[in-house]
Protein backbone atom coordinates (compact mmCIF):
# COMPACT_ATOMS: atom_id res chain seq x y z
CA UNK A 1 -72.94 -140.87 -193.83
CA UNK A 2 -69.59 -142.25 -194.87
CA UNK A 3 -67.11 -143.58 -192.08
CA UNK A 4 -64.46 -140.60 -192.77
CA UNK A 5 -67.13 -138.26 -190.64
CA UNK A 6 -67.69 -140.68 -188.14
CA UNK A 7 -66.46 -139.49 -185.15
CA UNK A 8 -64.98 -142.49 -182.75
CA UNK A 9 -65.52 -143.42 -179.30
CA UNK A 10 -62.22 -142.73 -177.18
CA UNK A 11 -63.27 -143.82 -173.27
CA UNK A 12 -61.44 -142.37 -170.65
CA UNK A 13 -60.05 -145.41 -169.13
CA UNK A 14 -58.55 -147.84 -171.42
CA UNK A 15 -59.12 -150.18 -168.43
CA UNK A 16 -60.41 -150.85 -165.47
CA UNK A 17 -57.58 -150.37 -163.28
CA UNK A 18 -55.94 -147.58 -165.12
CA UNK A 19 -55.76 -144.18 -163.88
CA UNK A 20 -53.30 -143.04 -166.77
CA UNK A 21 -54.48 -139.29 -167.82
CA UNK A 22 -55.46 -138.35 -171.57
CA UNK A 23 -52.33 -138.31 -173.84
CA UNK A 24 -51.64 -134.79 -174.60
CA UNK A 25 -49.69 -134.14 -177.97
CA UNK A 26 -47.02 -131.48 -178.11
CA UNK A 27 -47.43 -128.70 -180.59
CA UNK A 28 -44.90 -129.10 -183.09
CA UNK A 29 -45.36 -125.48 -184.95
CA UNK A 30 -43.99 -123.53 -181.14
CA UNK A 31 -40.49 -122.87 -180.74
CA UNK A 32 -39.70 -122.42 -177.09
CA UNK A 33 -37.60 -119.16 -176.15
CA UNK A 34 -37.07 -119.84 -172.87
CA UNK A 35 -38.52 -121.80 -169.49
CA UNK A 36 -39.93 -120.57 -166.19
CA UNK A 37 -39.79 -123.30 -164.24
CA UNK A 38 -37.70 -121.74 -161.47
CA UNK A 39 -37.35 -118.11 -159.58
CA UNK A 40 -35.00 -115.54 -160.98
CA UNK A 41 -31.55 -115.42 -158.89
CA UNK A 42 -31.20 -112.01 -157.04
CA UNK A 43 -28.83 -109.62 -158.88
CA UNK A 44 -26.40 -108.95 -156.08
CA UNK A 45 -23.99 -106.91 -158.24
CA UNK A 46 -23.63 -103.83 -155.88
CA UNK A 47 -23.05 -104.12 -151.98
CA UNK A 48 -24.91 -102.35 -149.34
CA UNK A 49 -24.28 -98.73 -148.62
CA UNK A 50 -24.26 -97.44 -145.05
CA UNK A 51 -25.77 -93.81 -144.30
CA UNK A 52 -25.76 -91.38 -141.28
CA UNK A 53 -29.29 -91.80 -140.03
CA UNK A 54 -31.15 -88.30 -139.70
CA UNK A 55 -31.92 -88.93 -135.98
CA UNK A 56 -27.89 -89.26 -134.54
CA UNK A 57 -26.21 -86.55 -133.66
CA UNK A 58 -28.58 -83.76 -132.25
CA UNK A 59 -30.38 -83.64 -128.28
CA UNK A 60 -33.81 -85.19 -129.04
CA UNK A 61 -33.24 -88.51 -128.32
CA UNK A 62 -35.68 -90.91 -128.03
CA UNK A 63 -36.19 -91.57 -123.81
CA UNK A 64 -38.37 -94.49 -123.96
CA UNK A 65 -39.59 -96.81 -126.68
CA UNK A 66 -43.20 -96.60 -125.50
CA UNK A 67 -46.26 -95.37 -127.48
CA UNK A 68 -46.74 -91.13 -126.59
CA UNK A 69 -49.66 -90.52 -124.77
CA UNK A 70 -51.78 -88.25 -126.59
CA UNK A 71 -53.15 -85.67 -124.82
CA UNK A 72 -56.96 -84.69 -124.62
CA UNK A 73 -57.37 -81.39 -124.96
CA UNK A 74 -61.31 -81.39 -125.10
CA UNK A 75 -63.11 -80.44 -121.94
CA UNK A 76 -64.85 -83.24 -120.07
CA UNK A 77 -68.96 -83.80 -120.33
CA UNK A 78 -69.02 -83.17 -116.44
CA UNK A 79 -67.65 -79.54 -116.90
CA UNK A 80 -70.83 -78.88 -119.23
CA UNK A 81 -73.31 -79.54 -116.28
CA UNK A 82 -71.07 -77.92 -113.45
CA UNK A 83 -71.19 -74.61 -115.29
CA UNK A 84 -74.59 -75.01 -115.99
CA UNK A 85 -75.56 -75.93 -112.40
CA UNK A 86 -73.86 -73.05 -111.66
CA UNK A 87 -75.42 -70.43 -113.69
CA UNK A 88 -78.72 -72.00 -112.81
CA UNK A 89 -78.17 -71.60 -109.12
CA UNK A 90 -76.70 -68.25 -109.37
CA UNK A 91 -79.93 -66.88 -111.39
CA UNK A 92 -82.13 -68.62 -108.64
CA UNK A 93 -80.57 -67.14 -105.60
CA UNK A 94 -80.49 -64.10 -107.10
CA UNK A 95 -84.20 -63.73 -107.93
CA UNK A 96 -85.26 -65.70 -104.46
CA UNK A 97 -83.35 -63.26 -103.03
CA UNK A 98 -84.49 -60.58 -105.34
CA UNK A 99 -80.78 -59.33 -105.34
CA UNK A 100 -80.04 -56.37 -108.26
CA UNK A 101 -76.96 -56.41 -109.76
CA UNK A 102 -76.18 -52.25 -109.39
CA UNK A 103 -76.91 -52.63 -105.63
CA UNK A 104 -75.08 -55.94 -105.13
CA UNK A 105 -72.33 -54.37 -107.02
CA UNK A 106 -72.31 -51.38 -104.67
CA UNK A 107 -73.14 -53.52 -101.58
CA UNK A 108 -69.91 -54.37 -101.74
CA UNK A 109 -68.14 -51.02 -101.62
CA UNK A 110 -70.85 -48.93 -98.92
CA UNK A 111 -71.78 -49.87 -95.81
CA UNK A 112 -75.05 -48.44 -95.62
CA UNK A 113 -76.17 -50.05 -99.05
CA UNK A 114 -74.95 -53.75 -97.56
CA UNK A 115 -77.31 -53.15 -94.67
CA UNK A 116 -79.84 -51.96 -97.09
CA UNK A 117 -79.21 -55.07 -99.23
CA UNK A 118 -79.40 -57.12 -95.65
CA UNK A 119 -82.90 -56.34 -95.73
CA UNK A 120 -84.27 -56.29 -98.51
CA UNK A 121 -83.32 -59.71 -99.32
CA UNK A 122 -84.45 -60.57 -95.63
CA UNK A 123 -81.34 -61.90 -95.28
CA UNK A 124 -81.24 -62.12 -91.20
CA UNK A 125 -78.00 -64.00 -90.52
CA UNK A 126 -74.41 -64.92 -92.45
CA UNK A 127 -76.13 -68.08 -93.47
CA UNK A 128 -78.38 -66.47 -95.71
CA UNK A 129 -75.13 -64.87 -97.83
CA UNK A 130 -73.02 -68.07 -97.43
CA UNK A 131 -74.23 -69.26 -100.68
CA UNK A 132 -72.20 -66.55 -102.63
CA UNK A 133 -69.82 -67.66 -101.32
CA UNK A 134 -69.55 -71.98 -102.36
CA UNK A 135 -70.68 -70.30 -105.79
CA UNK A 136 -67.38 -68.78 -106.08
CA UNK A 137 -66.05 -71.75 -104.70
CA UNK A 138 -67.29 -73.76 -107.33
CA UNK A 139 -65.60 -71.67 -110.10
CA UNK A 140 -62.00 -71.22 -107.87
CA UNK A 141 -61.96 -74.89 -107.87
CA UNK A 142 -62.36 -75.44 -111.63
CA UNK A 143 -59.61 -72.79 -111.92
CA UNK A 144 -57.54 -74.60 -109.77
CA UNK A 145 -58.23 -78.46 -111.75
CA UNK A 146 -57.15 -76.24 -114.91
CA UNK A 147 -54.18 -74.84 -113.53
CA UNK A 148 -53.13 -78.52 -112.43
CA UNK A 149 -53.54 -79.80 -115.51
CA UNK A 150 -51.34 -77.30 -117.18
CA UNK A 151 -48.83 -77.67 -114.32
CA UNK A 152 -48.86 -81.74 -115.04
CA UNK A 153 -49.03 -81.53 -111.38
CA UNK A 154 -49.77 -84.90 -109.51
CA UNK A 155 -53.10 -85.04 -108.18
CA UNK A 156 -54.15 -87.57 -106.02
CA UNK A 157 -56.68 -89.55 -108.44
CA UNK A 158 -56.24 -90.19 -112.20
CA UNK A 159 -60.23 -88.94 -112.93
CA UNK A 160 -60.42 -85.22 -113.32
CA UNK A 161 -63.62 -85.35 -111.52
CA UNK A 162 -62.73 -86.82 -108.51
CA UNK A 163 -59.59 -84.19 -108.40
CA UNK A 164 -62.43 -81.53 -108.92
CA UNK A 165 -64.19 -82.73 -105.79
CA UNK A 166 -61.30 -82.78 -103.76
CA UNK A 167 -59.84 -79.43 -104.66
CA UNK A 168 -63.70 -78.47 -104.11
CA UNK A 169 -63.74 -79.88 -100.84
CA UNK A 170 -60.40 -78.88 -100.02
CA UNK A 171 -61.41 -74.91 -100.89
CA UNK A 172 -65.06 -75.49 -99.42
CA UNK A 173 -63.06 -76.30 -95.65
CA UNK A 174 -60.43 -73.60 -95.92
CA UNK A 175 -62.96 -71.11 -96.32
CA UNK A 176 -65.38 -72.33 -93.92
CA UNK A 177 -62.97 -72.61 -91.16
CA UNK A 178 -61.42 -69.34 -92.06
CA UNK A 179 -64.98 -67.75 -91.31
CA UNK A 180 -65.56 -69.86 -88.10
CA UNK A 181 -62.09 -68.27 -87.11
CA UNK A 182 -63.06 -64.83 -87.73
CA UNK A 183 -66.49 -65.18 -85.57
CA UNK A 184 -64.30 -66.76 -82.72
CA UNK A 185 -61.78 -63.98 -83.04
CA UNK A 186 -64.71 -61.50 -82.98
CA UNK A 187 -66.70 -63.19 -80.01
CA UNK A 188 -62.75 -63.25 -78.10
CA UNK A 189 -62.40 -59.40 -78.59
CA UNK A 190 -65.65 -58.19 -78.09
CA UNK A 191 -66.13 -57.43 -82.12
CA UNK A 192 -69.18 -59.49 -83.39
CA UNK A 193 -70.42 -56.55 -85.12
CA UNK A 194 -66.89 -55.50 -86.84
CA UNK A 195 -66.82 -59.57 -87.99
CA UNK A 196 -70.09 -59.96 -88.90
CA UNK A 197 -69.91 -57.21 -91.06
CA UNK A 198 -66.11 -58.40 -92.51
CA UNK A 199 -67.94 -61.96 -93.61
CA UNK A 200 -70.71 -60.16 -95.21
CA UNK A 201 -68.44 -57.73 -97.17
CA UNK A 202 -66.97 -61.52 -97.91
CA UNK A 203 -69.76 -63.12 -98.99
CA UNK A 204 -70.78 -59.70 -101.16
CA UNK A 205 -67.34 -59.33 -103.19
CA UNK A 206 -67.69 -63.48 -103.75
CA UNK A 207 -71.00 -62.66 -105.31
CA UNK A 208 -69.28 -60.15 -107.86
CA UNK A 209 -66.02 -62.72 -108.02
CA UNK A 210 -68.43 -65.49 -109.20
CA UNK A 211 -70.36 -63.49 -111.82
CA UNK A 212 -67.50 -61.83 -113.28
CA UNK A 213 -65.68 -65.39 -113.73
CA UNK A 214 -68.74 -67.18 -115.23
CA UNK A 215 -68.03 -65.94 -118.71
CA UNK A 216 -64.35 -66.31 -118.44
CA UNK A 217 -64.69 -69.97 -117.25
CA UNK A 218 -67.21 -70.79 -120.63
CA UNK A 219 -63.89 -69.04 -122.86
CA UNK A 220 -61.40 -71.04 -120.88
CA UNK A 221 -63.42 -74.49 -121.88
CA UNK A 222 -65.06 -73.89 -124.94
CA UNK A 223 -63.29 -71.19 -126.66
CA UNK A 224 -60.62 -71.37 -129.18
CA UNK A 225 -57.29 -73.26 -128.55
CA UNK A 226 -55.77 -69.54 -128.75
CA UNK A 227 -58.21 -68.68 -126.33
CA UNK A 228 -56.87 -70.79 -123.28
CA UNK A 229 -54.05 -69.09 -121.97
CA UNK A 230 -55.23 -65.77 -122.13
CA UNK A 231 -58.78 -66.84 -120.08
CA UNK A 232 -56.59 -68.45 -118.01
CA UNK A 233 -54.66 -65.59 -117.09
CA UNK A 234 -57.79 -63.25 -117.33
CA UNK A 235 -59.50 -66.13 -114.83
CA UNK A 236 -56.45 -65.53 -112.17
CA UNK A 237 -56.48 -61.80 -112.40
CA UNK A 238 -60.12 -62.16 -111.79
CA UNK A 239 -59.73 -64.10 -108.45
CA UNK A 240 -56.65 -62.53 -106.81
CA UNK A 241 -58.71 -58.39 -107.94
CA UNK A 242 -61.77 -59.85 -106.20
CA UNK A 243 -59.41 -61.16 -102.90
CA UNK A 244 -57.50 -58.27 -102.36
CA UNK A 245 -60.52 -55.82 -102.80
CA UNK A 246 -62.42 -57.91 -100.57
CA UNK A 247 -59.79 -58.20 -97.91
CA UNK A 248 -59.02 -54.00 -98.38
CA UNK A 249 -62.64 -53.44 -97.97
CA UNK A 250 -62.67 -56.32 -94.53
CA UNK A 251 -60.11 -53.94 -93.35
CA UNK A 252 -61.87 -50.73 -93.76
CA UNK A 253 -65.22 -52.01 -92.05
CA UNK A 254 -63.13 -53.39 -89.38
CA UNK A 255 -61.88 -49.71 -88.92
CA UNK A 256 -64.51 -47.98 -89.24
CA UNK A 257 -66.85 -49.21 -86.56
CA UNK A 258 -65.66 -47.95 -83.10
CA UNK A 259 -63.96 -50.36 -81.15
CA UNK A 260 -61.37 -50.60 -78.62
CA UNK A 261 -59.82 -54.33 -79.61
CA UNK A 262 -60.55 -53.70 -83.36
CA UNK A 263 -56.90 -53.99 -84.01
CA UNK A 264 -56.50 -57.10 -82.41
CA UNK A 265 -59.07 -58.18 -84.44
CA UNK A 266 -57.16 -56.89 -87.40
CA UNK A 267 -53.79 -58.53 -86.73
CA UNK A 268 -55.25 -61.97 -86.47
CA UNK A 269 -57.27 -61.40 -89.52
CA UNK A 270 -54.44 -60.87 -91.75
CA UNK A 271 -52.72 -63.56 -90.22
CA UNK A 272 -55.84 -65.75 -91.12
CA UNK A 273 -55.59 -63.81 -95.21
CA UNK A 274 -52.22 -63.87 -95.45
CA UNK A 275 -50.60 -66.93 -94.21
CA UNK A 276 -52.43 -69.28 -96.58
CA UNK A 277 -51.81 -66.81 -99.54
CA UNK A 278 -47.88 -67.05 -98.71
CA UNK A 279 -48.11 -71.15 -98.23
CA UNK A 280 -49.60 -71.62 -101.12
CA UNK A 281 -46.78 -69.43 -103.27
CA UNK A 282 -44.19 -71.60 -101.45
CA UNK A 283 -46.01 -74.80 -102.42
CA UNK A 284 -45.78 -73.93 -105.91
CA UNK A 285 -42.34 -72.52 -105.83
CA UNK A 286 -41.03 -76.34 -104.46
CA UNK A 287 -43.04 -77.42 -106.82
C-alpha cells in the first residue's frame, strides 16, 4: 500500500484546551445570487381603504354584546313519563271501574245514563269520579307550561318541572275549592241533589276532556316542528269545547231537577265559572 492511499489521522481537537470547530472550506465553483439573512420589508405601496360596513345603517342593531342563548326546542325527559303515567292511570281507572267509552261518552250528555254509569262502576260518592277529574288536570297543566313557554312568560322557577308542579298545584286547588264551593252553595240552598249531580256531570265531561287531549298532547311534544302551533291551538280548542259544554250541561241539570232555590244556586255558580275565566283573560291582556 503506497502512502498516496493512506488516509491520515485528523483529531478533533488540535489541543487540549481548544474548542475551535472543524474548518469548513468554501465552495469555490457557487456563485451566490442573493442572501437571506434577514425578513423581507413589507411593501406598503398602497394605503388603507375605508368601507361602509354591511351592518350600519338599517334597525337590527346589535343590543348587547353577549353570547345568544340558544333555545331548546326538544321536550324534556320528564314530559315522557308524565304522559305515560297518565295514559297508564287513565287505562287503569277505566277498567277498575269497568267504565265504556260509548256510555261514558253519553254519561255526559243524559241524566239517566250518568246514574246508570253511577252504578255500574259502584261509584257511591263524588270521590269515586274525582279522579277524572286531576287526570284532566294533569294535561291542562302541561298546556298551560307550553303556553308559558311560548309566551316567554316569567315563571317563578328557572326548571320547567318545578313550574309544572306549581301550575299543577295551582289548577289542582282552583278546582278543588271550586267544587267545595258548589257543595256549600248546595247544602246553603237546600240543593245537594242539583250539586251533586253538577260535579258529576264535571267529573264526566273531564273524563272525555282528558281522553280527547291525550293524543293532541303526544303531537304537541313529539310531532313535527310544523306540528306545534297547530296542536297547540287544537289543545286550547279542546279545553275551552270541553268547559263550556260541561258548564251548559251543569246548567241544564241544575234546571231540570225541581227546586225552589235552584236559581240561587245558579247565579252563584256562574259567578264561581265565570269570574276566574274573565281574571284570567285580564291577566294575560296586562300581560
Amino acid at each position: 500500500m503506497t502512502a498516496d492511499t493512506l488516509s491520515t489521522y485528523r483529531p478533533l481537537l488540535t489541543a487540549s484546551d481548544s474548542v475551535a470547530p472543524w474548518p469548513v472550506e468554501a465552495p469555490t465553483d457557487v456563485e451566490v445570487l442573493f442572501t437571506q439573512d434577514s425578513l423581507y420589508k413589507l411593501w406598503s405601496g398602497c394605503d388603507s381603504c375605508e368601507r361602509t360596513s354591511l351592518f350600519a345603517g338599517h334597525s337590527l342593531q346589535p343590543s348587547s354584546d353577549a353570547a345568544a342563548v340558544r333555545i331548546n326546542t326538544v321536550s324534556p325527559d320528564w314530559v315522557f313519563f308524565v304522559v305515560v303515567l297518565l295514559v297508564a292511570m287513565v287505562s287503569l281507572y277505566l277498567n277498575r271501574r269497568k267504565m265504556k267509552l260509548l256510555d261514558l261518552i253519553v254519561a255526559g250528555f243524559t241524566s239517566r245514563r250518568l246514574e246508570r254509569l253511577e252504578r255500574e262502576s259502584g261509584t257511591k260518592s263524588l270521590w269515586g269520579f274525582l279522579p277524572m277529574s286531576i287526570f284532566f288536570i294533569f294535561e291542562v297543566a302541561l298546556v298551560l307550561l307550553y303556553a308559558s313557554q311560548s309566551m316567554s312568560l316569567q315563571l317563578p322557577s328557572s326548571h320547567a318541572f318545578l313550574n309544572y308542579m306549581l301550575l299543577l298545584l295551582l289548577t289542582m286547588l282552583f278546582v278543588l275549592l271550586r267544587n267545595g264551593l258548589t257543595l256549600l252553595l248546595g247544602a246553603t240552598y237546600d240543593c245537594q241533589s242539583q250539586s251533586l249531580a253538577y260535579l258529576s256531570n264535571s267529573c264526566v265531561h273531564h273524563m272525555i276532556g282528558s281522553l280527547l287531549l291525550m293524543p293532541l298532547l303526544c303531537l304537541l311534544f313529539y310531532g313535527n316542528a310544523s306540528m306545534e302551533i297547530p296542536m297547540f291551538f287544537a289543545s286550547m280548542a279542546a279545553i275551552i269545547l270541553t268547559e263550556a259544554v260541561r258548564v251548559l250541561r251543569g246548567v241544564y241539570i241544575i234546571f231540570s231537577k225541581v227546586g225552589n232555590r235552584s236559581l240561587y244556586l245558579f247565579y252563584y255558580l256562574c259567578i264561581l265559572e265565570l269570574v276566574p275565566a274573565l281574571v284570567l283573560v285580564k291577566l294575560l291582556n296586562i300581560l
